[in-house]
N, C-alpha and C. Protein backbone atom coordinates (compact mmCIF):
# COMPACT_ATOMS: atom_id res chain seq x y z
N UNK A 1 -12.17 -21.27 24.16
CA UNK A 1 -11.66 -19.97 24.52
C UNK A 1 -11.61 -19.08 23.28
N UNK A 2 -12.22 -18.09 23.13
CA UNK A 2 -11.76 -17.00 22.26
C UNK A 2 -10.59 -16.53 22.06
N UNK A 3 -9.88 -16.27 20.56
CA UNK A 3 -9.19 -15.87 19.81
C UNK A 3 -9.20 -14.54 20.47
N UNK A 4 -8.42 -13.79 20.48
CA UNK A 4 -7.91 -12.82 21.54
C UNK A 4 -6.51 -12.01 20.43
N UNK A 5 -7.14 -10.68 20.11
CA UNK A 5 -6.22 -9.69 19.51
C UNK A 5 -5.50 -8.59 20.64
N UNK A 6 -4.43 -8.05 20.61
CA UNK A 6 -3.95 -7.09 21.46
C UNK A 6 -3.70 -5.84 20.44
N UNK A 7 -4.30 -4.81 20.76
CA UNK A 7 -4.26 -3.65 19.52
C UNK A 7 -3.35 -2.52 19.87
N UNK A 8 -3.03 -1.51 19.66
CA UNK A 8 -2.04 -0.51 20.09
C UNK A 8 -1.85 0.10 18.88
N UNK A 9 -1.21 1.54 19.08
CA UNK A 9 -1.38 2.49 17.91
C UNK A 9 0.72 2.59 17.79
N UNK A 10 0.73 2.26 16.04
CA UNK A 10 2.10 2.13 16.35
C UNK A 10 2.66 3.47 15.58
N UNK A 11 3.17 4.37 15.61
CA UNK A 11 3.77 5.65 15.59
C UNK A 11 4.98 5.53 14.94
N UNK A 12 5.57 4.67 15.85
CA UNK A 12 7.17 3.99 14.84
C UNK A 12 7.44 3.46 13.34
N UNK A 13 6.09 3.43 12.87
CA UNK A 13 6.19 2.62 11.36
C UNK A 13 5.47 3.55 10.80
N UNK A 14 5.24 5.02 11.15
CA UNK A 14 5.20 6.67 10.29
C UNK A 14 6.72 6.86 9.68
N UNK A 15 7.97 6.62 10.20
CA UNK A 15 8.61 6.03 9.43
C UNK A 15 8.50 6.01 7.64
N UNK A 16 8.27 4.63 7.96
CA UNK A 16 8.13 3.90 6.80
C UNK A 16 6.90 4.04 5.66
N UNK A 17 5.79 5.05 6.42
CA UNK A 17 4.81 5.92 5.35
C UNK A 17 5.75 6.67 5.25
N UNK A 18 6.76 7.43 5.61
CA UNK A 18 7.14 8.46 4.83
C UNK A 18 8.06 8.16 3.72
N UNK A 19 9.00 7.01 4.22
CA UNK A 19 10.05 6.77 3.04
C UNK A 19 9.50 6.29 1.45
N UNK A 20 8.14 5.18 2.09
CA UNK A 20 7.45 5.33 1.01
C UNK A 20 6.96 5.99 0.26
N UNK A 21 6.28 7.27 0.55
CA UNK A 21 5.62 8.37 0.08
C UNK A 21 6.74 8.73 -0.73
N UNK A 22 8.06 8.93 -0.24
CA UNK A 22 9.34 9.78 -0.73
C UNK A 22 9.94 8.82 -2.16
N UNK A 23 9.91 7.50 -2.01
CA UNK A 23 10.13 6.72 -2.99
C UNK A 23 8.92 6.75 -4.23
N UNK A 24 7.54 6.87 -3.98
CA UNK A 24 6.83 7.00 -5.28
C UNK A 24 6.12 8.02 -5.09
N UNK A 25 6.65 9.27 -5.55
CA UNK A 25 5.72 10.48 -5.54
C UNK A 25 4.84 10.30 -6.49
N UNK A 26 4.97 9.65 -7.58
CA UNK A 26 3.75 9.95 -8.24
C UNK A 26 2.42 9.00 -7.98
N UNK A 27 3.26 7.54 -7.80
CA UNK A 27 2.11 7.04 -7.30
C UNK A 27 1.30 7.44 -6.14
N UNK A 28 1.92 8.02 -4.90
CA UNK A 28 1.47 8.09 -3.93
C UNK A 28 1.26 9.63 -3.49
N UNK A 29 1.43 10.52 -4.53
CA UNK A 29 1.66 11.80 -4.22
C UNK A 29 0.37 12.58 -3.87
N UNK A 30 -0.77 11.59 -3.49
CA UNK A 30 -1.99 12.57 -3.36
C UNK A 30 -2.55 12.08 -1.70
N UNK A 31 -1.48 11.23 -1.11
CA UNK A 31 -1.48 10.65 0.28
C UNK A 31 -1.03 11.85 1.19
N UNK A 32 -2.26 12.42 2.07
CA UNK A 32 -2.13 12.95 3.22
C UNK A 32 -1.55 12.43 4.50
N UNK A 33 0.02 11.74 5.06
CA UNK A 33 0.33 11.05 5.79
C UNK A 33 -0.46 11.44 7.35
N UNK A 34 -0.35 12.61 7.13
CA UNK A 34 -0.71 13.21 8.68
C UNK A 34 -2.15 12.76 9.24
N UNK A 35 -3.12 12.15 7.95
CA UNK A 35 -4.27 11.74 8.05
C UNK A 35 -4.39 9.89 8.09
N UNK A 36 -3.44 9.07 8.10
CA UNK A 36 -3.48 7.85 8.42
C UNK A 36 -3.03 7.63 9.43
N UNK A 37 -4.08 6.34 10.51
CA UNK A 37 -3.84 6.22 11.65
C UNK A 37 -2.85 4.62 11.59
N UNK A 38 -2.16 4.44 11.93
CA UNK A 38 -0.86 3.27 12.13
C UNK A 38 -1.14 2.32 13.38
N UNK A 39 -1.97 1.19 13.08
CA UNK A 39 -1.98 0.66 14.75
C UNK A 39 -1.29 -1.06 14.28
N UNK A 40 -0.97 -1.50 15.29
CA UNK A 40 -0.68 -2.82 14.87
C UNK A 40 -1.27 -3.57 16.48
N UNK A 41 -1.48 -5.28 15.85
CA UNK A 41 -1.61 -6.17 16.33
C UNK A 41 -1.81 -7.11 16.95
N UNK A 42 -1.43 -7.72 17.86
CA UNK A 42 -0.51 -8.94 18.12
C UNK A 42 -1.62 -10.19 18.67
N UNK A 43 -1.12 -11.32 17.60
CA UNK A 43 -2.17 -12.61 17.39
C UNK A 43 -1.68 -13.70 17.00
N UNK A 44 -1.75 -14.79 17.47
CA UNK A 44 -1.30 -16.20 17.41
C UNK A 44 -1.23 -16.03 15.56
N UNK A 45 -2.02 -15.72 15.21
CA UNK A 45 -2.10 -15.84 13.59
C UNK A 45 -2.65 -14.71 12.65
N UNK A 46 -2.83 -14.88 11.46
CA UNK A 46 -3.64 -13.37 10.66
C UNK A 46 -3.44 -13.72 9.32
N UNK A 47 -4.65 -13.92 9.11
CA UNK A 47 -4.69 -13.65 7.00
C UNK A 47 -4.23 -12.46 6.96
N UNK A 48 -3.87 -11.92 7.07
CA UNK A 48 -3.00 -10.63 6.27
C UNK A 48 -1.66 -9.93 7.43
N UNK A 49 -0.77 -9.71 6.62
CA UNK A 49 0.79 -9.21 7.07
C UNK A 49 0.23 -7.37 7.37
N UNK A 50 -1.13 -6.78 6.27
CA UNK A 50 -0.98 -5.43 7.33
C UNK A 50 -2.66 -5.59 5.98
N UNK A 51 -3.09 -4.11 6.61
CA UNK A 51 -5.17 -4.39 5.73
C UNK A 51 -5.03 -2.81 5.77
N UNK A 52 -5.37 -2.20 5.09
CA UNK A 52 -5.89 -0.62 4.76
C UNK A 52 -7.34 -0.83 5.07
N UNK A 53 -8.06 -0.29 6.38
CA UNK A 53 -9.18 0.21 6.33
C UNK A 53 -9.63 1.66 6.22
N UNK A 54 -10.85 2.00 5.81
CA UNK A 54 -11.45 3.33 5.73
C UNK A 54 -11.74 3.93 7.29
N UNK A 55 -11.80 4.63 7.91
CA UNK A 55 -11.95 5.56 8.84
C UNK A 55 -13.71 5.64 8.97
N UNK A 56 -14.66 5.15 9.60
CA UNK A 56 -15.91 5.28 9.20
C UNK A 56 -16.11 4.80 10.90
N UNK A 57 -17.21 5.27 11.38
CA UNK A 57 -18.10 5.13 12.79
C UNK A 57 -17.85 3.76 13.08
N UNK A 58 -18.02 3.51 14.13
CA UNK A 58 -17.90 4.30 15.33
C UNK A 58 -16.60 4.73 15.64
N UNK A 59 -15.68 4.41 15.29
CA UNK A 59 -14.15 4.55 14.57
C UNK A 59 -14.16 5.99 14.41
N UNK A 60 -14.53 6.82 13.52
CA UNK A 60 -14.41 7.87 13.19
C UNK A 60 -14.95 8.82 14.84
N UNK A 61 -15.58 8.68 15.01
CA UNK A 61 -16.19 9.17 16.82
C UNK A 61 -14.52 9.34 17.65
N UNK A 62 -13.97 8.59 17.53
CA UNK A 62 -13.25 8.17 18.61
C UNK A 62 -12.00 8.57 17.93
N UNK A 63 -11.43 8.92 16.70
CA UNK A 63 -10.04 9.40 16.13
C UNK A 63 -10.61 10.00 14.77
N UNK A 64 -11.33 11.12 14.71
CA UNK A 64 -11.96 12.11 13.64
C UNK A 64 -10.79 12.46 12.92
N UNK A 65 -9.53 12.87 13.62
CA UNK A 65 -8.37 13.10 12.58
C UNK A 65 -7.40 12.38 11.69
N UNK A 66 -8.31 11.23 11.41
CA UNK A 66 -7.49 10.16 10.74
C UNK A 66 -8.56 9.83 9.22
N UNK A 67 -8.27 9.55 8.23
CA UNK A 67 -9.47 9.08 7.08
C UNK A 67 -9.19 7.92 6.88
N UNK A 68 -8.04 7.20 7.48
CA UNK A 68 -7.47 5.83 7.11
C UNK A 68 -7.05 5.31 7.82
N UNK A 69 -6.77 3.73 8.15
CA UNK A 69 -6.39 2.82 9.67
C UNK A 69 -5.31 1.86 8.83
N UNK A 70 -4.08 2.01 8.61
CA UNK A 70 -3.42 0.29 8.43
C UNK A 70 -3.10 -0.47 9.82
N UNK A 71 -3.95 -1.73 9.47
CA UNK A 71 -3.59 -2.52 10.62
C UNK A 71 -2.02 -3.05 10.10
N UNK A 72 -1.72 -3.41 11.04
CA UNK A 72 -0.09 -4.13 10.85
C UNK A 72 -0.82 -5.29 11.95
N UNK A 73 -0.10 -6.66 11.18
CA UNK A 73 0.16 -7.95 12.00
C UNK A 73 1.99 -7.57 12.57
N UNK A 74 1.67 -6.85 14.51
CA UNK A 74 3.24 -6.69 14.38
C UNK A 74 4.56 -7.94 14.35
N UNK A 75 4.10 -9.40 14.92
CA UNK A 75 4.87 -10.62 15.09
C UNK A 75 5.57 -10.41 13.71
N UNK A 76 4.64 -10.72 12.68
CA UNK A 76 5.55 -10.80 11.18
C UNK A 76 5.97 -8.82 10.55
N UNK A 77 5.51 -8.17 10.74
CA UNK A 77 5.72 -6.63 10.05
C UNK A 77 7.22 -6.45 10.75
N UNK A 78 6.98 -6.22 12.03
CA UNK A 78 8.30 -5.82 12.69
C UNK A 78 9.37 -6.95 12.53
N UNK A 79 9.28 -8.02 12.37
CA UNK A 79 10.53 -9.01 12.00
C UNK A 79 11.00 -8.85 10.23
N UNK A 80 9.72 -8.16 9.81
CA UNK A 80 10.38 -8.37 8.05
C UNK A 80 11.87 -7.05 7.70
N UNK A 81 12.53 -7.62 6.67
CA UNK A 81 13.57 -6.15 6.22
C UNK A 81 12.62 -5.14 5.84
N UNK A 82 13.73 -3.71 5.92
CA UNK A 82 12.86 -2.64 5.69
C UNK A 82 12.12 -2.85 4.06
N UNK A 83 12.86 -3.37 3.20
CA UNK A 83 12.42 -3.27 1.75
C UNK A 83 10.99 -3.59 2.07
N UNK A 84 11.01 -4.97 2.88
CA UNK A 84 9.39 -5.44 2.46
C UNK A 84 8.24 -4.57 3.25
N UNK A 85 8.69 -3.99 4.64
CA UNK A 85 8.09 -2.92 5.07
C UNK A 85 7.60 -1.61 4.51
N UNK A 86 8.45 -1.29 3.06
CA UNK A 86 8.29 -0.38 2.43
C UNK A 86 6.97 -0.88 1.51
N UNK A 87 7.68 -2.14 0.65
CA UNK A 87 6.50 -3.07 0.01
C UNK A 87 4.95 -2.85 0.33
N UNK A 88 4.65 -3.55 1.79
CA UNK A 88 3.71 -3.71 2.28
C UNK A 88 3.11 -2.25 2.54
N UNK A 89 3.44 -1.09 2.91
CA UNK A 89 3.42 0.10 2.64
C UNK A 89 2.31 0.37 1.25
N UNK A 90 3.83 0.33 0.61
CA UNK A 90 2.90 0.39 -0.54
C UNK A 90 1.93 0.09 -1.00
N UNK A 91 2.04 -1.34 -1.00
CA UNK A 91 0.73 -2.05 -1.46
C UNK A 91 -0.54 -1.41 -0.28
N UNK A 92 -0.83 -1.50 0.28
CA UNK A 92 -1.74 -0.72 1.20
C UNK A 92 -2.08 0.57 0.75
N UNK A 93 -1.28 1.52 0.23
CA UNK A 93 -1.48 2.54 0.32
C UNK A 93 -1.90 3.31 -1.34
N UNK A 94 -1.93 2.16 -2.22
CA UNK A 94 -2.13 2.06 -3.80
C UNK A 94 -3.85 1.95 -3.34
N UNK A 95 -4.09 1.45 -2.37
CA UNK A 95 -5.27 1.21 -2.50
C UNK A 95 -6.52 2.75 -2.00
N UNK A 96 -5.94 4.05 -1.58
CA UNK A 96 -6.52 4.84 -1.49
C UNK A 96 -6.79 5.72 -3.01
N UNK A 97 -7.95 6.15 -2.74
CA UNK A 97 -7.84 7.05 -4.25
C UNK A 97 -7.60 8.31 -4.44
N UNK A 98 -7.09 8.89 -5.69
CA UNK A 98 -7.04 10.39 -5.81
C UNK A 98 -7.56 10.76 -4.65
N UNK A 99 -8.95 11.18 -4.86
CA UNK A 99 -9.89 12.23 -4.06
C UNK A 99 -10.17 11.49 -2.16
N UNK A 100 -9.32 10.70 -2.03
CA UNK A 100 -9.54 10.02 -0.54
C UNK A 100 -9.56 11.22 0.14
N UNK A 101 -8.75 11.77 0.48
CA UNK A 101 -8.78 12.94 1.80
C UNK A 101 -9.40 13.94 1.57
N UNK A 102 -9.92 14.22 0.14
CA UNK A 102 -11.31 15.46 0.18
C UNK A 102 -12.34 15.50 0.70
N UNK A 103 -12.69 16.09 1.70
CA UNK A 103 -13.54 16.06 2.88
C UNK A 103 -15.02 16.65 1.92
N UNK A 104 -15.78 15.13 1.94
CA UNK A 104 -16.89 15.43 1.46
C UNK A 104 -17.04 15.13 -0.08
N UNK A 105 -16.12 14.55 -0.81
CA UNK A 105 -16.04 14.57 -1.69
C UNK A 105 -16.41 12.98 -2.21
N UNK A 106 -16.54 13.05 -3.82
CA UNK A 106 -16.73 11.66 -3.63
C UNK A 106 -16.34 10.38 -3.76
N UNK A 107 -14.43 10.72 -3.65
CA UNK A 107 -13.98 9.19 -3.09
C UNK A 107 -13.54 9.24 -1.49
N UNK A 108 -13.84 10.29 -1.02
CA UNK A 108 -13.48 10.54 0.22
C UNK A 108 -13.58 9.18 1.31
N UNK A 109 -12.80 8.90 1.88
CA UNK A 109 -12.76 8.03 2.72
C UNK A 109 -12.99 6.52 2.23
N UNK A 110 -12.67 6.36 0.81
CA UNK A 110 -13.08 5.53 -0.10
C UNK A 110 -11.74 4.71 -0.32
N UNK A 111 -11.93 3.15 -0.65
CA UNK A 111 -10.78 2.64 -0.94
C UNK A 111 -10.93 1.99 -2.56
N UNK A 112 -9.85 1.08 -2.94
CA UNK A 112 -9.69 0.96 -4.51
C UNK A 112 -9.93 -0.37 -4.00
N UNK A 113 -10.57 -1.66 -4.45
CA UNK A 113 -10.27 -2.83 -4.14
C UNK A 113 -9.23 -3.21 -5.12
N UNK A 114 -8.66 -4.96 -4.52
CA UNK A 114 -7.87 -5.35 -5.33
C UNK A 114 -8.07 -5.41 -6.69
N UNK A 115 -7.33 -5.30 -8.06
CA UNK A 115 -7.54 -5.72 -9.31
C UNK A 115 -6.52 -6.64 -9.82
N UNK A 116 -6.79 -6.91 -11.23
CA UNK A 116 -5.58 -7.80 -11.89
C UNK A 116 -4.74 -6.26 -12.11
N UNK A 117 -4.48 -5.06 -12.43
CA UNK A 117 -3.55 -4.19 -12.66
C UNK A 117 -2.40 -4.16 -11.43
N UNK A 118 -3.71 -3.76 -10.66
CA UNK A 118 -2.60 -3.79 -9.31
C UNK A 118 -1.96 -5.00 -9.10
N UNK A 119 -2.14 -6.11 -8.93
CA UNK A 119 -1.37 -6.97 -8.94
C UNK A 119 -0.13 -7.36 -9.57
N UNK A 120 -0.62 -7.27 -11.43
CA UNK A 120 0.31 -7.14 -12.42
C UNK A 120 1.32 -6.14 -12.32
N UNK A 121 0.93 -4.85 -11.71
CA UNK A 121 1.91 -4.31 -11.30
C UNK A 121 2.91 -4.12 -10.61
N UNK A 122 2.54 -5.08 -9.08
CA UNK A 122 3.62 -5.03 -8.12
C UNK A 122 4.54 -6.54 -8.45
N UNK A 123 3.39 -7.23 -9.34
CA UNK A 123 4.16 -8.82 -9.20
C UNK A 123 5.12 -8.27 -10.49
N UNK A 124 4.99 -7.65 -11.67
CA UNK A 124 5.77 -7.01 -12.62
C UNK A 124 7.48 -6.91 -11.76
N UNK A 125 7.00 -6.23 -11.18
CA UNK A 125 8.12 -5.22 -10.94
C UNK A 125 8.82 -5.89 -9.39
N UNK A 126 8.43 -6.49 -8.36
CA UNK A 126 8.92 -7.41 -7.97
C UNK A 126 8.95 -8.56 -7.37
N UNK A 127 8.22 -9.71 -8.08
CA UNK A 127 8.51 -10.95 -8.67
C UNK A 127 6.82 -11.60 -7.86
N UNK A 128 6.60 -12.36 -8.08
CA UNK A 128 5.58 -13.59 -7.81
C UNK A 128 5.48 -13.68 -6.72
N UNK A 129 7.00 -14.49 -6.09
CA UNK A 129 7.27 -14.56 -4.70
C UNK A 129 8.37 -13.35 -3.83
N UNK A 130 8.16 -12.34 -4.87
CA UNK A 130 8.40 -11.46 -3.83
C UNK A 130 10.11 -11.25 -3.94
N UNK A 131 10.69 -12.05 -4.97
CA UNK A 131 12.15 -12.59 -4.88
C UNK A 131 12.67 -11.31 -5.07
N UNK A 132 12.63 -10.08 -5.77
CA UNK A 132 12.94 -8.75 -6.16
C UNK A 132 12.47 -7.68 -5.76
N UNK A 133 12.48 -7.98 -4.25
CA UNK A 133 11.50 -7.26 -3.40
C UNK A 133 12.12 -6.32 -2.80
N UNK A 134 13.58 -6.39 -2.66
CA UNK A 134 14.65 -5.23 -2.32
C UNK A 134 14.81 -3.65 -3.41
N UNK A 135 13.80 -4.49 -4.78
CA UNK A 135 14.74 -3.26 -5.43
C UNK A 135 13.45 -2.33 -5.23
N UNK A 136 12.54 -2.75 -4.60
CA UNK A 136 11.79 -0.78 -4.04
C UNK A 136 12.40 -0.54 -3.23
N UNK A 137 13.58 -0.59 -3.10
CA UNK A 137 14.18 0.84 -2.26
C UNK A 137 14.64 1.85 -3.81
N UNK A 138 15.19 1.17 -5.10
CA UNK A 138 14.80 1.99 -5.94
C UNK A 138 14.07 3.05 -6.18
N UNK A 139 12.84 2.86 -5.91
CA UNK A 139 11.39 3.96 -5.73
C UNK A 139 10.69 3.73 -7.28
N UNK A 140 9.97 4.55 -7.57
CA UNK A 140 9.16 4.26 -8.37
C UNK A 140 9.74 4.56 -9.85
N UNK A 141 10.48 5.13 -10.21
CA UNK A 141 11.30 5.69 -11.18
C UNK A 141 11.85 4.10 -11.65
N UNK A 142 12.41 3.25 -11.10
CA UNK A 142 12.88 1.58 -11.31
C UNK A 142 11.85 1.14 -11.38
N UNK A 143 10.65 1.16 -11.23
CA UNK A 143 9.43 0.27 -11.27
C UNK A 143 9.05 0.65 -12.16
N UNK A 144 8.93 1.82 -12.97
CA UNK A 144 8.35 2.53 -14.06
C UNK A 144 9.01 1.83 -14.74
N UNK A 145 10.51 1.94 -14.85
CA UNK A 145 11.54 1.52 -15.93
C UNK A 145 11.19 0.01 -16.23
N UNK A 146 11.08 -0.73 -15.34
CA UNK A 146 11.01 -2.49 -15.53
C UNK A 146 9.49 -2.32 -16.10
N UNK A 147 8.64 -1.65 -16.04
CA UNK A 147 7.46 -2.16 -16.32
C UNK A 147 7.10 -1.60 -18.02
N UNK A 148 7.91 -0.39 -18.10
CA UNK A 148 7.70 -0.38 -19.89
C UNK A 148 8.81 -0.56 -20.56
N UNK A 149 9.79 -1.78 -19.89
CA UNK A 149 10.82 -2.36 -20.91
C UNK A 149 10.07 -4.12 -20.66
N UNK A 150 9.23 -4.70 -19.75
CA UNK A 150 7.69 -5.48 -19.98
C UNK A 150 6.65 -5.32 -20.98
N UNK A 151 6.67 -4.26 -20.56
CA UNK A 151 5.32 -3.33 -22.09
C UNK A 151 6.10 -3.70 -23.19
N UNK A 152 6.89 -3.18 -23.46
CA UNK A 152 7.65 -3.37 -24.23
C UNK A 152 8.02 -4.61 -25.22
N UNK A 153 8.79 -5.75 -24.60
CA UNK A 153 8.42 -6.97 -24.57
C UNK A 153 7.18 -7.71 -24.57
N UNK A 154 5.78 -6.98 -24.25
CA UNK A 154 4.62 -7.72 -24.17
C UNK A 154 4.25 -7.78 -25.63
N UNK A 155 4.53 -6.55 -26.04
CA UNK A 155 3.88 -5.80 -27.96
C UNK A 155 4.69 -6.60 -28.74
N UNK A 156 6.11 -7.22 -28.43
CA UNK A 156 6.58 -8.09 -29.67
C UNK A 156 5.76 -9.56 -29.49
N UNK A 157 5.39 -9.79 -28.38
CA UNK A 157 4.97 -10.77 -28.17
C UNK A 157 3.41 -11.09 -28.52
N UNK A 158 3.01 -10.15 -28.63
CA UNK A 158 1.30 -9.61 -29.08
C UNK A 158 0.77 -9.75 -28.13
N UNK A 159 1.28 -9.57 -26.63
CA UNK A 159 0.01 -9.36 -25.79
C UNK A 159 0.15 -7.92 -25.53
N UNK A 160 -1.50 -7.67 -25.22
CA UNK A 160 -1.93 -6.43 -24.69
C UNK A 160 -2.27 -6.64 -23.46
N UNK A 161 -1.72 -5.64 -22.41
CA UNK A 161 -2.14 -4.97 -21.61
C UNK A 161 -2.83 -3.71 -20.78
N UNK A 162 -3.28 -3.40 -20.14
CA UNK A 162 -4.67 -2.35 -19.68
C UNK A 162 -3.68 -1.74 -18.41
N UNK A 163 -2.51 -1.38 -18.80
CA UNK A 163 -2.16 -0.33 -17.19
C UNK A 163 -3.18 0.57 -16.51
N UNK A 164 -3.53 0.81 -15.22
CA UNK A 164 -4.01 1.71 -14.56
C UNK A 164 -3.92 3.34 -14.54
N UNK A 165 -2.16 2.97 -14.77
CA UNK A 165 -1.33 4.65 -14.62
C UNK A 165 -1.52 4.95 -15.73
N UNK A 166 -1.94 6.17 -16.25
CA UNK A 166 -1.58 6.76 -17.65
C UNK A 166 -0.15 6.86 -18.10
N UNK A 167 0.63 7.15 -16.85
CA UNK A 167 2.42 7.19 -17.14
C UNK A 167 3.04 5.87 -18.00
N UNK A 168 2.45 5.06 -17.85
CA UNK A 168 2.88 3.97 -18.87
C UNK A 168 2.22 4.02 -20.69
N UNK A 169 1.88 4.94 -20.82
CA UNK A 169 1.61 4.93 -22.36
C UNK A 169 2.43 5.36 -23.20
């Protein structure tokens, strides 16, 4: 028998793009919310808790006013606290670039893949397993702070690191 997804467009977790947006303006301050489409789910299982896709055919045919799709797995998204909802947010949404919503332009409809920065950055700031995962309700202003009093600590230690953000120099 085939593996069998149930899909639906979820509206209720615009939400939680916004609180996010509101918690890291700078990271996220070039996110057009009104242009990401929100659908979630529902499946016995799922490599991933939520996936940022690009907006591209036949997709684009059928919801032209969207440049971006987060799927949500809803079984696990809707049971997690808001912090990690914000989390997962985030992380999804690090992955669009500057120029994403410039129509025609050329990161338009374009995503960032994973790196070691991005990673280093969210595992920085809260934890490996996720254990300090409440304090993004902080917003990005606390994540800044923990990550160049890290920097910080990295230079007595003699390691160098390659941040992404220019704000950390």
């Amino acid at each position: 028998m085939r593996k069998r997804k149930l899909w639906g467009p979820r509206e209720e977790y615009r939400t939680y793009l916004r609180k996010t947006c509101k918690l890291f303006p700078t990271l996220l301050g070039h996110i057009d919310r009104s242009r990401v489409f929100l659908c979630g789910f529902y499946a016995r299982n799922s490599g991933h808790l939520a996936k940022i896709t690009r907006n591209s055919n036949p997709w684009a045919v059928m919801i032209p006013d969207f440049d971006y799709a987060i799927q949500f797995w809803d079984p696990r998204f809707s049971q997690s606290h808001e912090s990690m909802k914000i989390y997962v947010m985030l992380h999804e949404l690090v992955h669009v670039p500057q120029g994403g919503f410039i129509l025609g332009g050329p990161e338009w409809r374009k995503l960032i893949d994973h790196d070691v920065q991005e990673f280093n950055m969210l595992i920085s700031g809260y934890g490996l397993n996720l254990e300090n995962v409440r304090m993004v309700m902080d917003g990005e202003a606390a994540l800044f702070d923990k990550l160049k009093h890290d920097r910080k600590d990295a230079k007595k230690r003699g390691i160098k690191r390659f941040p992404r953000l220019p704000i950390f120099k």
